[in-house]
N, C-alpha and C. Protein backbone atom coordinates (compact mmCIF):
# COMPACT_ATOMS: atom_id res chain seq x y z
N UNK A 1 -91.04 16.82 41.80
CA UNK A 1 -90.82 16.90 43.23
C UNK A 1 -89.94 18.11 43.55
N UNK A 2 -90.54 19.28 44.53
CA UNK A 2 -89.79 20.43 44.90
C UNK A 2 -89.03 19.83 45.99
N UNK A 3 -87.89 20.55 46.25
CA UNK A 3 -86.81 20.46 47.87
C UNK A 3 -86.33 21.61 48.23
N UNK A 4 -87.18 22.50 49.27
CA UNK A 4 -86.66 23.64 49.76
C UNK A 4 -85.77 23.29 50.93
N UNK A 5 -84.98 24.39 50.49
CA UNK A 5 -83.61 24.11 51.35
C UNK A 5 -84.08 26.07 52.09
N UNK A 6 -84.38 25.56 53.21
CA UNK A 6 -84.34 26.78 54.74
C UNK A 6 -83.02 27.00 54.95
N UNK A 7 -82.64 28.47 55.60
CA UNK A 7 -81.28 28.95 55.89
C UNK A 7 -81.65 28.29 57.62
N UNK A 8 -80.96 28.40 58.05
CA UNK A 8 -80.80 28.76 59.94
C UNK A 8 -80.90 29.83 60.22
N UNK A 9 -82.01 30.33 60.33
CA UNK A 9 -82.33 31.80 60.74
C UNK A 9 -81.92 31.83 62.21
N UNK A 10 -81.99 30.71 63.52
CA UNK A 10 -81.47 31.64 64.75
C UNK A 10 -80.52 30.35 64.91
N UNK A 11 -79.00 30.70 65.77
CA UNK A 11 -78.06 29.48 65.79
C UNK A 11 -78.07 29.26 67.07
N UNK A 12 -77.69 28.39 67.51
CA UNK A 12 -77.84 27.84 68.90
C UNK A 12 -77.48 28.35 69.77
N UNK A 13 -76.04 28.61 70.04
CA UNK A 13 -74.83 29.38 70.41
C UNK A 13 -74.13 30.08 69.55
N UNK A 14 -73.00 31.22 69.93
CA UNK A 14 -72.53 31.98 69.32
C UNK A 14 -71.44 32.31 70.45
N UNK A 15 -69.86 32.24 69.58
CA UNK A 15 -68.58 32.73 70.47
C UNK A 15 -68.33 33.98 70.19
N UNK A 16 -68.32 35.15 71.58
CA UNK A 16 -67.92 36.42 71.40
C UNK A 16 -66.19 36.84 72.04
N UNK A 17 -65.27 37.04 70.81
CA UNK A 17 -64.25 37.24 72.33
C UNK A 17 -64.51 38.06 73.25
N UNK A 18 -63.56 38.10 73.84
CA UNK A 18 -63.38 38.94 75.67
C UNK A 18 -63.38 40.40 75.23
N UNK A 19 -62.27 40.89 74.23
CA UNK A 19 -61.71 42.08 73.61
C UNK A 19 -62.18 42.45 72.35
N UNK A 20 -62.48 43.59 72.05
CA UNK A 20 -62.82 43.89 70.27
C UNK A 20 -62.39 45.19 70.32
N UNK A 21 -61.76 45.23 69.24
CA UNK A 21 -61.32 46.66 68.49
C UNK A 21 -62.13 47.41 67.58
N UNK A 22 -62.86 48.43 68.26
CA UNK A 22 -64.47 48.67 67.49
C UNK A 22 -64.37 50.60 67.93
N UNK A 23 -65.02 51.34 66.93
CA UNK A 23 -64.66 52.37 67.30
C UNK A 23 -65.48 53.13 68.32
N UNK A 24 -64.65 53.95 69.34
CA UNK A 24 -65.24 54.73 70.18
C UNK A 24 -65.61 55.79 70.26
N UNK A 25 -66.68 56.38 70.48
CA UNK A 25 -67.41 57.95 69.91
C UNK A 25 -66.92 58.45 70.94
N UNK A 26 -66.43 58.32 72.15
CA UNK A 26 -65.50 59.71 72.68
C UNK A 26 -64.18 60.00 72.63
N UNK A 27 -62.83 58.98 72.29
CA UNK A 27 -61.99 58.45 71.65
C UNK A 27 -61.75 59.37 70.08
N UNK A 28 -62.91 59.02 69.75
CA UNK A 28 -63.21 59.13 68.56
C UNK A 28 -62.28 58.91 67.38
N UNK A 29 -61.67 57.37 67.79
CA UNK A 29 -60.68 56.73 66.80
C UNK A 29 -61.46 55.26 67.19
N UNK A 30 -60.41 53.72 66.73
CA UNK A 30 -60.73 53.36 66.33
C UNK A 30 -59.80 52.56 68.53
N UNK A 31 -60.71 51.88 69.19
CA UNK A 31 -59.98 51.28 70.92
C UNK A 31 -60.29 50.29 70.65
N UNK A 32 -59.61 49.53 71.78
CA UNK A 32 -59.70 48.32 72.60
C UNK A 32 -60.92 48.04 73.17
N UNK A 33 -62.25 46.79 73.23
CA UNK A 33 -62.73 46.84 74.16
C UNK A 33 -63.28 46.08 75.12
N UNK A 34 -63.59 45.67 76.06
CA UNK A 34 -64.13 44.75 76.71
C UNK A 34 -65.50 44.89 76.66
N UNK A 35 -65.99 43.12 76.38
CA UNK A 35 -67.48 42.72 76.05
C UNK A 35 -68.13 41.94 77.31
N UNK A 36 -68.92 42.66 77.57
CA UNK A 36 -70.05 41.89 78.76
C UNK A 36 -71.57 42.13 77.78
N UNK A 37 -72.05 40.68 78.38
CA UNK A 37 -73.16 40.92 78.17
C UNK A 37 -74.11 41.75 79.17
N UNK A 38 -75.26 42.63 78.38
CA UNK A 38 -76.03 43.56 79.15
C UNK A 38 -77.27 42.93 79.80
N UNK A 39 -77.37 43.31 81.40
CA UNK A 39 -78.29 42.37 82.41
C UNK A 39 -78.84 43.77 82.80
N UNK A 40 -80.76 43.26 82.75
CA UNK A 40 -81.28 44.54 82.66
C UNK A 40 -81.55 44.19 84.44
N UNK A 41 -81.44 46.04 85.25
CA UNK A 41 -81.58 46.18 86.41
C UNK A 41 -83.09 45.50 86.71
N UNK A 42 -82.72 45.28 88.47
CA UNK A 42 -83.85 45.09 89.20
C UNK A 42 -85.14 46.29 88.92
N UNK A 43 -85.98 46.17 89.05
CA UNK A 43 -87.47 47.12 88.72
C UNK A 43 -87.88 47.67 89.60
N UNK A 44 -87.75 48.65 90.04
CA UNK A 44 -88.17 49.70 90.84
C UNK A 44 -89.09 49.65 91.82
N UNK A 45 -89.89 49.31 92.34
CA UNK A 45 -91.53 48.84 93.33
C UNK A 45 -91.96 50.26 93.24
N UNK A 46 -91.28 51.20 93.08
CA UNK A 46 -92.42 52.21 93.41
C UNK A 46 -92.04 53.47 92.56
N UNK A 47 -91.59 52.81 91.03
CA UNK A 47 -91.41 53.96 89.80
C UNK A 47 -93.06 54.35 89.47
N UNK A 48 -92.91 55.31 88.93
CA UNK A 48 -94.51 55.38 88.62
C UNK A 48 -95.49 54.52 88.01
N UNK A 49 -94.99 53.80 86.70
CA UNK A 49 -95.58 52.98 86.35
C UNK A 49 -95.70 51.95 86.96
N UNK A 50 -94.54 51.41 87.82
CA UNK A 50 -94.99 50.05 88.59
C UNK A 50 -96.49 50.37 89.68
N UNK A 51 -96.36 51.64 90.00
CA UNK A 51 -97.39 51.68 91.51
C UNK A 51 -99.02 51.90 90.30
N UNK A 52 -98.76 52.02 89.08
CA UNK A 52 -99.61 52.32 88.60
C UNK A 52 -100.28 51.36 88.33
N UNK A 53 -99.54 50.28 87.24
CA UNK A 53 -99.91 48.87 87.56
C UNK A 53 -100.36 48.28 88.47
N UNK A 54 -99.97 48.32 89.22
CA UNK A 54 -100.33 47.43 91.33
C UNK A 54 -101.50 48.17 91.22
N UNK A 55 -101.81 49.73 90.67
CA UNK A 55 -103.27 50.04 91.13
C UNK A 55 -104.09 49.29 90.46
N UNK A 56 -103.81 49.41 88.96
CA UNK A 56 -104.74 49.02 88.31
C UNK A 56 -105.61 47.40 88.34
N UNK A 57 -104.14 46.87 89.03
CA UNK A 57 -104.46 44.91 89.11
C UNK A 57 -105.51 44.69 90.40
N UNK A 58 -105.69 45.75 91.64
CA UNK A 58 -105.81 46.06 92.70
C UNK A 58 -107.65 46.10 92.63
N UNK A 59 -108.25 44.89 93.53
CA UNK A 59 -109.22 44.88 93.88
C UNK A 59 -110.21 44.30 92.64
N UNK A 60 -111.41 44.32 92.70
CA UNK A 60 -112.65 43.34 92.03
C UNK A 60 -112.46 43.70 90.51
N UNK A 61 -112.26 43.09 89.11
CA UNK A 61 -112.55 43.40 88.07
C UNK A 61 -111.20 42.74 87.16
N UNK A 62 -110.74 41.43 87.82
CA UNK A 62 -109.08 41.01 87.35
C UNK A 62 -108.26 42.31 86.39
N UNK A 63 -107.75 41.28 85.67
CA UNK A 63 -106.62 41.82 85.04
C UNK A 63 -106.69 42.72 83.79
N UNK A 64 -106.09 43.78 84.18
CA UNK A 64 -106.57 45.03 82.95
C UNK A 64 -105.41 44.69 81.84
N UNK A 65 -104.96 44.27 81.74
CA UNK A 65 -103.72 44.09 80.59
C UNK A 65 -103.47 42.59 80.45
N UNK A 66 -103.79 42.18 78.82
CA UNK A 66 -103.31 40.81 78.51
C UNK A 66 -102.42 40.15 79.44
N UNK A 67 -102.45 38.88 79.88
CA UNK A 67 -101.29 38.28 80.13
C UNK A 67 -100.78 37.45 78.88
N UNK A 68 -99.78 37.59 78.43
CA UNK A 68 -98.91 36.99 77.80
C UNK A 68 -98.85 35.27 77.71
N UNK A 69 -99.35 34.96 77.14
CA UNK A 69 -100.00 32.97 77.16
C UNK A 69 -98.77 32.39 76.09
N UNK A 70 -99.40 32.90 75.11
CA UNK A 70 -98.17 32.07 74.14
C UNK A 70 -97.21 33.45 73.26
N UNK A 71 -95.81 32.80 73.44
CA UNK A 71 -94.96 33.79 72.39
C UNK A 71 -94.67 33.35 71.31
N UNK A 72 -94.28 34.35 71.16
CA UNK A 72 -93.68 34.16 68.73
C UNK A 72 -92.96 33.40 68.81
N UNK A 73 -91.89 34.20 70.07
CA UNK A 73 -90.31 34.12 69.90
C UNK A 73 -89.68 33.01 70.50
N UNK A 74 -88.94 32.69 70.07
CA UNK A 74 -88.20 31.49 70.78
C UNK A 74 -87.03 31.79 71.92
N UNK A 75 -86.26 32.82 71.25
CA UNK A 75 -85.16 33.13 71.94
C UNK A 75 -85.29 35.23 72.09
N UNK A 76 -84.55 35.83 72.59
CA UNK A 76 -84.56 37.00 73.04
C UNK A 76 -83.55 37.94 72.33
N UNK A 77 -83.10 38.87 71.62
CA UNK A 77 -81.93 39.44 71.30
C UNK A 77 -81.29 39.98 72.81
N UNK A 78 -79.64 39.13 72.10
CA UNK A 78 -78.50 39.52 73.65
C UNK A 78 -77.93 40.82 73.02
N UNK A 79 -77.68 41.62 74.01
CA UNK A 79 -77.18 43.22 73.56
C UNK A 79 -75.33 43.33 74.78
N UNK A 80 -75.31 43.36 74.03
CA UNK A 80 -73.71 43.60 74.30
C UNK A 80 -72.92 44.95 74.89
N UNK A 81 -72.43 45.06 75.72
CA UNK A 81 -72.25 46.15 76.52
C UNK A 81 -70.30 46.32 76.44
N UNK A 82 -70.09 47.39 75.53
CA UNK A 82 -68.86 47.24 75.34
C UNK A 82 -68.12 49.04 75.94
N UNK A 83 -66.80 48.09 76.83
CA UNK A 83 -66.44 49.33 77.55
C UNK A 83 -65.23 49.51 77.14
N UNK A 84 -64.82 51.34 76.48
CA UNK A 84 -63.29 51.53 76.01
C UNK A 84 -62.52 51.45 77.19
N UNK A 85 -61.54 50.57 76.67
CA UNK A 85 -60.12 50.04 77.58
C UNK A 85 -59.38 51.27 77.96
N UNK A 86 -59.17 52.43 77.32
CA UNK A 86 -58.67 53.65 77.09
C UNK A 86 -59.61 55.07 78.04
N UNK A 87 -61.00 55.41 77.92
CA UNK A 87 -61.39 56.18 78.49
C UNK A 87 -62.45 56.09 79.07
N UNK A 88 -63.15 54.82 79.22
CA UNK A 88 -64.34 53.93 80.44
C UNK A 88 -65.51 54.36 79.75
N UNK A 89 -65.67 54.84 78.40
CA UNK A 89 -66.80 54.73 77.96
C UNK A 89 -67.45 53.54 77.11
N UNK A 90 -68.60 53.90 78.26
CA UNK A 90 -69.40 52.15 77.51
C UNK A 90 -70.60 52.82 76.80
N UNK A 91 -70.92 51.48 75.75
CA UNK A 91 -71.67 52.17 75.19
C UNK A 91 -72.65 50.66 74.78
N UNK A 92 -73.81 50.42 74.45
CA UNK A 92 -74.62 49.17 74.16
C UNK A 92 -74.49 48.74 72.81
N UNK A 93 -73.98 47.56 72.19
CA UNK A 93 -74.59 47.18 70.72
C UNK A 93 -75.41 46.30 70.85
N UNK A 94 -76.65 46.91 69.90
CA UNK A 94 -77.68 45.88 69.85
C UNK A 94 -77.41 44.76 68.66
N UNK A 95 -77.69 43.70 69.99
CA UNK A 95 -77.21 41.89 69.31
C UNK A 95 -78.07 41.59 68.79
N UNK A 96 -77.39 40.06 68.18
CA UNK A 96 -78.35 39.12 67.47
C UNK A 96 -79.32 38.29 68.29
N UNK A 97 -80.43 38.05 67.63
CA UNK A 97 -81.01 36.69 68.05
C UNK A 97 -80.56 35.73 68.13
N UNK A 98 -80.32 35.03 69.40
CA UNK A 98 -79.63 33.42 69.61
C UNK A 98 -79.70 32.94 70.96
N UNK A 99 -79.97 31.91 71.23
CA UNK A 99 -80.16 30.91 72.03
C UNK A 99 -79.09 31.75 73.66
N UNK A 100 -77.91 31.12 72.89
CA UNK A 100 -76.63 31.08 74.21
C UNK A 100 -75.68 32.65 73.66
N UNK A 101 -75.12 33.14 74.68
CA UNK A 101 -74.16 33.58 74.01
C UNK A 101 -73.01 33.33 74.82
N UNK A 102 -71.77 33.10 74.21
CA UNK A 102 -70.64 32.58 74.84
C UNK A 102 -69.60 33.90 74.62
N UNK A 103 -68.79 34.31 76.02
CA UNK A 103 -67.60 35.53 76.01
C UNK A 103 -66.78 34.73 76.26
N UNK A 104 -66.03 34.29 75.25
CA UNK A 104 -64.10 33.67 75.09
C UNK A 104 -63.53 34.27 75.25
């Protein structure tokens, strides 16, 4: 009789503090920083590709591009948006896969 033992590949939640001391490329030592998570902007109505899309969906012959039915993924990678306390440069780290993310 086999017994595979699986890791936890994605965790439920995850605690980020408020502050991290992580280095800054204009600084270019080692700052202080404050962590927000990164919220992607509203979408444009009339960037090029959006009006391009609207053409293409536009009138007799449905939908020119898959719709998306079922996903892989369960959860989304959170990307972290960290700003030096010292000279206001922010800069993005790309996060882990996980459910929640929590800023303590």
């Amino acid at each position: 009789m086999r017994v595979f033992f699986y890791a936890k590949l994605v965790s439920d939640d995850m605690n980020v503090p408020k502050e991290i001391r992580t280095y800054c490329p204009k600084c270019k030592v080692h700052q202080i920083h404050t962590v927000s998570l990164y919220k992607a902007g509203k979408r444009r109505a009339l960037a090029k590709g959006e009006r391009h899309h609207n053409r293409e969906k536009k009138g007799y012959g449905g939908q020119k591009y898959p719709l998306q039915k079922k996903f892989a993924k369960t959860t989304k990678k959170q990307t972290l948006k960290l700003k030096c306390k010292v000279c206001g440069y922010m800069r993005h780290k790309d996060g882990v896969r996980l459910r929640k993310l929590l800023i303590v």
